[in-house]
Protein backbone atom coordinates (compact mmCIF):
# COMPACT_ATOMS: atom_id res chain seq x y z
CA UNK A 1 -22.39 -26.65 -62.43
CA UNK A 2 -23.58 -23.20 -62.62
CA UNK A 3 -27.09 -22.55 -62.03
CA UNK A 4 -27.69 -25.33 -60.00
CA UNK A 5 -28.02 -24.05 -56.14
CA UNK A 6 -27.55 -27.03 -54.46
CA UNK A 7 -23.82 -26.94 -55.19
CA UNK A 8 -24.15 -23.29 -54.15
CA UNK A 9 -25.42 -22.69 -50.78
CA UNK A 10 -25.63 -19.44 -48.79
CA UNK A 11 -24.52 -19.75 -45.59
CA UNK A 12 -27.13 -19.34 -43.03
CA UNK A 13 -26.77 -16.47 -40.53
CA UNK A 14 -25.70 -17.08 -36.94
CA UNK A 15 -28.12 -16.34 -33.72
CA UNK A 16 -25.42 -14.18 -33.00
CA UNK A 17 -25.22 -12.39 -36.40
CA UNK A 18 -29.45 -12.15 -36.70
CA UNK A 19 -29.25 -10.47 -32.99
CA UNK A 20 -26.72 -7.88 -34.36
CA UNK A 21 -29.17 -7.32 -36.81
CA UNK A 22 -31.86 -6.90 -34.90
CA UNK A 23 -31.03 -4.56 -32.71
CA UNK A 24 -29.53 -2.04 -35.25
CA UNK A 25 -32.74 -2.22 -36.77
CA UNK A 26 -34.84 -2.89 -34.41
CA UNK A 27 -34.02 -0.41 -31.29
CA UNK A 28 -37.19 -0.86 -29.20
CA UNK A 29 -36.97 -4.98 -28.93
CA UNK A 30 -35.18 -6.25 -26.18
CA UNK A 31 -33.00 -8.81 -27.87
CA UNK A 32 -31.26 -12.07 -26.06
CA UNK A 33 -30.08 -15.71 -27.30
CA UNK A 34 -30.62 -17.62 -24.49
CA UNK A 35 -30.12 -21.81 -24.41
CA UNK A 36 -29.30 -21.63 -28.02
CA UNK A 37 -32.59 -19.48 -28.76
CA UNK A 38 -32.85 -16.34 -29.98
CA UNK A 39 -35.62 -14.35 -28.52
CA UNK A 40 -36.77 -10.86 -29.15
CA UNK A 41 -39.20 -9.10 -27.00
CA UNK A 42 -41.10 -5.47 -27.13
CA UNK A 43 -43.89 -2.99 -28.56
CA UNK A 44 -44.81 -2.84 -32.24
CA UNK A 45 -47.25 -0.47 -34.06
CA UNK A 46 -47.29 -1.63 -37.86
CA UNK A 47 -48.91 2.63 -38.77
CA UNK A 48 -49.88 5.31 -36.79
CA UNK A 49 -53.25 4.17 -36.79
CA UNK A 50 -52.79 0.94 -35.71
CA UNK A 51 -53.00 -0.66 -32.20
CA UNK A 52 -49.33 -1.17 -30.47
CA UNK A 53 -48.68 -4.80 -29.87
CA UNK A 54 -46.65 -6.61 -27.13
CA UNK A 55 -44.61 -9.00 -29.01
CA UNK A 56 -42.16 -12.08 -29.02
CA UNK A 57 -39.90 -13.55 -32.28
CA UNK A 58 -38.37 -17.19 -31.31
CA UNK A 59 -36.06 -18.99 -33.45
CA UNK A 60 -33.88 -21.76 -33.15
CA UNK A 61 -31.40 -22.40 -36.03
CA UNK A 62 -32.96 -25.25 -37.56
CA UNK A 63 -36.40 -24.15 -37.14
CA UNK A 64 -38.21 -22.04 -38.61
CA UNK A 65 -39.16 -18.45 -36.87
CA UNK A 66 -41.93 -17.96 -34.29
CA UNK A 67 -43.99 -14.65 -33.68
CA UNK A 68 -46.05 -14.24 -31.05
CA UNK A 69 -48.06 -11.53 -30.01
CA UNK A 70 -48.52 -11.36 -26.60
CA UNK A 71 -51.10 -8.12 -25.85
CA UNK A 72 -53.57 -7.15 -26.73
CA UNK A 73 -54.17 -10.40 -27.24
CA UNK A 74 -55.62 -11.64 -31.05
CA UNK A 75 -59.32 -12.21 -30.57
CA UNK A 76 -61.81 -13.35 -33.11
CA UNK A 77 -64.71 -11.39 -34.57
CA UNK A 78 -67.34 -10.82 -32.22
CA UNK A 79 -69.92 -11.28 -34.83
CA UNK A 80 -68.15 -14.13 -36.01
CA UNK A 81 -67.01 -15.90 -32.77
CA UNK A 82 -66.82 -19.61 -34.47
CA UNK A 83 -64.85 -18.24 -37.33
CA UNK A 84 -60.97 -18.67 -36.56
CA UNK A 85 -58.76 -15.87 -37.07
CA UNK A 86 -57.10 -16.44 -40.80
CA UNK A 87 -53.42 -17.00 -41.55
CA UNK A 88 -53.08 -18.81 -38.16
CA UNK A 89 -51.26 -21.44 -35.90
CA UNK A 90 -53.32 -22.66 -33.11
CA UNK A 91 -56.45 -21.74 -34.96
CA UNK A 92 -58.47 -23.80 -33.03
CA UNK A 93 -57.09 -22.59 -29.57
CA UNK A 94 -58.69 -19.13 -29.05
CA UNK A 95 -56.15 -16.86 -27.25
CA UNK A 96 -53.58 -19.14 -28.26
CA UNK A 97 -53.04 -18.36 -31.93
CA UNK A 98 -49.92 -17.01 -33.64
CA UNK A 99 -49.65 -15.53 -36.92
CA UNK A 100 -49.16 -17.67 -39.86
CA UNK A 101 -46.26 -15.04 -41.88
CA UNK A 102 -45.05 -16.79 -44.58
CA UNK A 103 -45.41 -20.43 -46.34
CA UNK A 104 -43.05 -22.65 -44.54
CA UNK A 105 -42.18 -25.26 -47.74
CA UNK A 106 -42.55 -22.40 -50.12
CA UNK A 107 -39.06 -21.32 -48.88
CA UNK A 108 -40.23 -18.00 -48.91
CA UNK A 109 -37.78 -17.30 -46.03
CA UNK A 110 -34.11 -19.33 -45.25
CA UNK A 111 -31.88 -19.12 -42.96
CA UNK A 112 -29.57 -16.81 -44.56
CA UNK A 113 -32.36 -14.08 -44.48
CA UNK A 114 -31.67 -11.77 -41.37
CA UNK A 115 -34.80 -11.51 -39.16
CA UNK A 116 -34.47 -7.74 -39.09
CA UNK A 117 -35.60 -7.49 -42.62
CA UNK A 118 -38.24 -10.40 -43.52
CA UNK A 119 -39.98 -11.73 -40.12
CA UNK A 120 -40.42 -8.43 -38.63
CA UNK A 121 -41.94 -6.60 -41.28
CA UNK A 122 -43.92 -9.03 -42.52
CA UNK A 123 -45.39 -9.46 -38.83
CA UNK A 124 -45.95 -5.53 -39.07
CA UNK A 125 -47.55 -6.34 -42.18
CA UNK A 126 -49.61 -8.88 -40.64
CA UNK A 127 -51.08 -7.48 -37.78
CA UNK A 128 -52.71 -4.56 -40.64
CA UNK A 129 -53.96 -7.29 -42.07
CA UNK A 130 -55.36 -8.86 -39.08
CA UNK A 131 -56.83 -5.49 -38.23
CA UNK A 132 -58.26 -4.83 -41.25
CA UNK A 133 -60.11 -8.67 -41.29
CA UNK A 134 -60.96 -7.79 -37.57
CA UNK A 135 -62.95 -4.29 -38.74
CA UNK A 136 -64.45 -5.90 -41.97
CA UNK A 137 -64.04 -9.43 -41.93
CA UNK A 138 -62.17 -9.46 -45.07
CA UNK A 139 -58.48 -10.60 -45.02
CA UNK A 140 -57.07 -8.48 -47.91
CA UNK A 141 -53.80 -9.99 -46.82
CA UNK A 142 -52.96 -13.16 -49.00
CA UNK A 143 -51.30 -16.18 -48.13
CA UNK A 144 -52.07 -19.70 -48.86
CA UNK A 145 -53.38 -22.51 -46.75
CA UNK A 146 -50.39 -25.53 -45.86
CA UNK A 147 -50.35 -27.82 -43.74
CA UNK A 148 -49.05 -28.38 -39.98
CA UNK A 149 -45.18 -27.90 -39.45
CA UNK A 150 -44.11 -31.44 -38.04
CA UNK A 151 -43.82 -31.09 -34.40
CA UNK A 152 -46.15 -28.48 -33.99
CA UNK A 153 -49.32 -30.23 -33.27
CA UNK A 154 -52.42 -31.36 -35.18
CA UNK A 155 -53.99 -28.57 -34.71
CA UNK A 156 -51.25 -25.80 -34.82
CA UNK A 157 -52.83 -25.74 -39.30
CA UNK A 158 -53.11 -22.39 -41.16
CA UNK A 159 -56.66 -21.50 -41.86
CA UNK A 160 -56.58 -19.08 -45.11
């Protein structure tokens, strides 16, 4: 039976055990698991030339990891206002879009990866990206279109 993973699993971590994990690594987040969520709150800046960003991790074990970034607020291109905002949720909800960090079936990231150390820096990662497609409207960035993640809406689609 070796090799075959399905006989093999790793065991996901706990909310409790990702929170622990979050704040040793992350100091600045204020970090709670609160009717069986865990929820993460506080200022990022992904470089020192970057913006700061307000921001908000969600996850429910089960379900897959939600970032949110809650100010400044992700805006489209002004010279582009039609053009949605790549690597998306919500794309077609201005003002309501949330980064898009990984491909959900690619099983790029499980359960038994701590938060700490795959959703936060790739949301770091992210919002460069996002400001470098904001300055030249070129996402440099990656990432490949999928489709919706049942129950999150029809429209809640990556755009790539």
């Amino acid at each position: 039976m070796a090799g075959n993973s399905r006989y093999f699993r790793t065991p996901q971590l706990s909310l409790a055990q990702q929170r622990v994990k979050l704040l040793w690594e992350w100091k600045q987040l204020d970090t709670r698991i609160e009717r069986g969520e865990l929820i993460a709150t506080g200022t990022v800046q992904p470089s020192a030339i970057t913006r700061a960003y307000r921001m908000r991790l969600a996850y429910r074990e089960g379900s897959s990891p939600k970032a949110f970034v809650i100010a400044p607020k992700l805006v489209r291109r002004p010279s582009e206002p039609t053009e949605p905002i790549p690597h998306t949720y919500k794309f077609n909800t201005p003002g309501e879009e949330r980064p898009c960090l990984y491909y959900p079936t690619g099983r790029e990231w499980t359960p038994d990866m701590p938060l700490a150390s795959s959703i936060m820096p790739w949301l770091l990662s992210w919002l460069v990206d996002y400001e470098i497609w904001y300055a030249t409207g070129e996402w440099v960035g990656g990432g490949m279109p999928h489709p919706s993640i049942p129950g999150e809406g029809k429209d809640d689609q990556e755009v790539a």
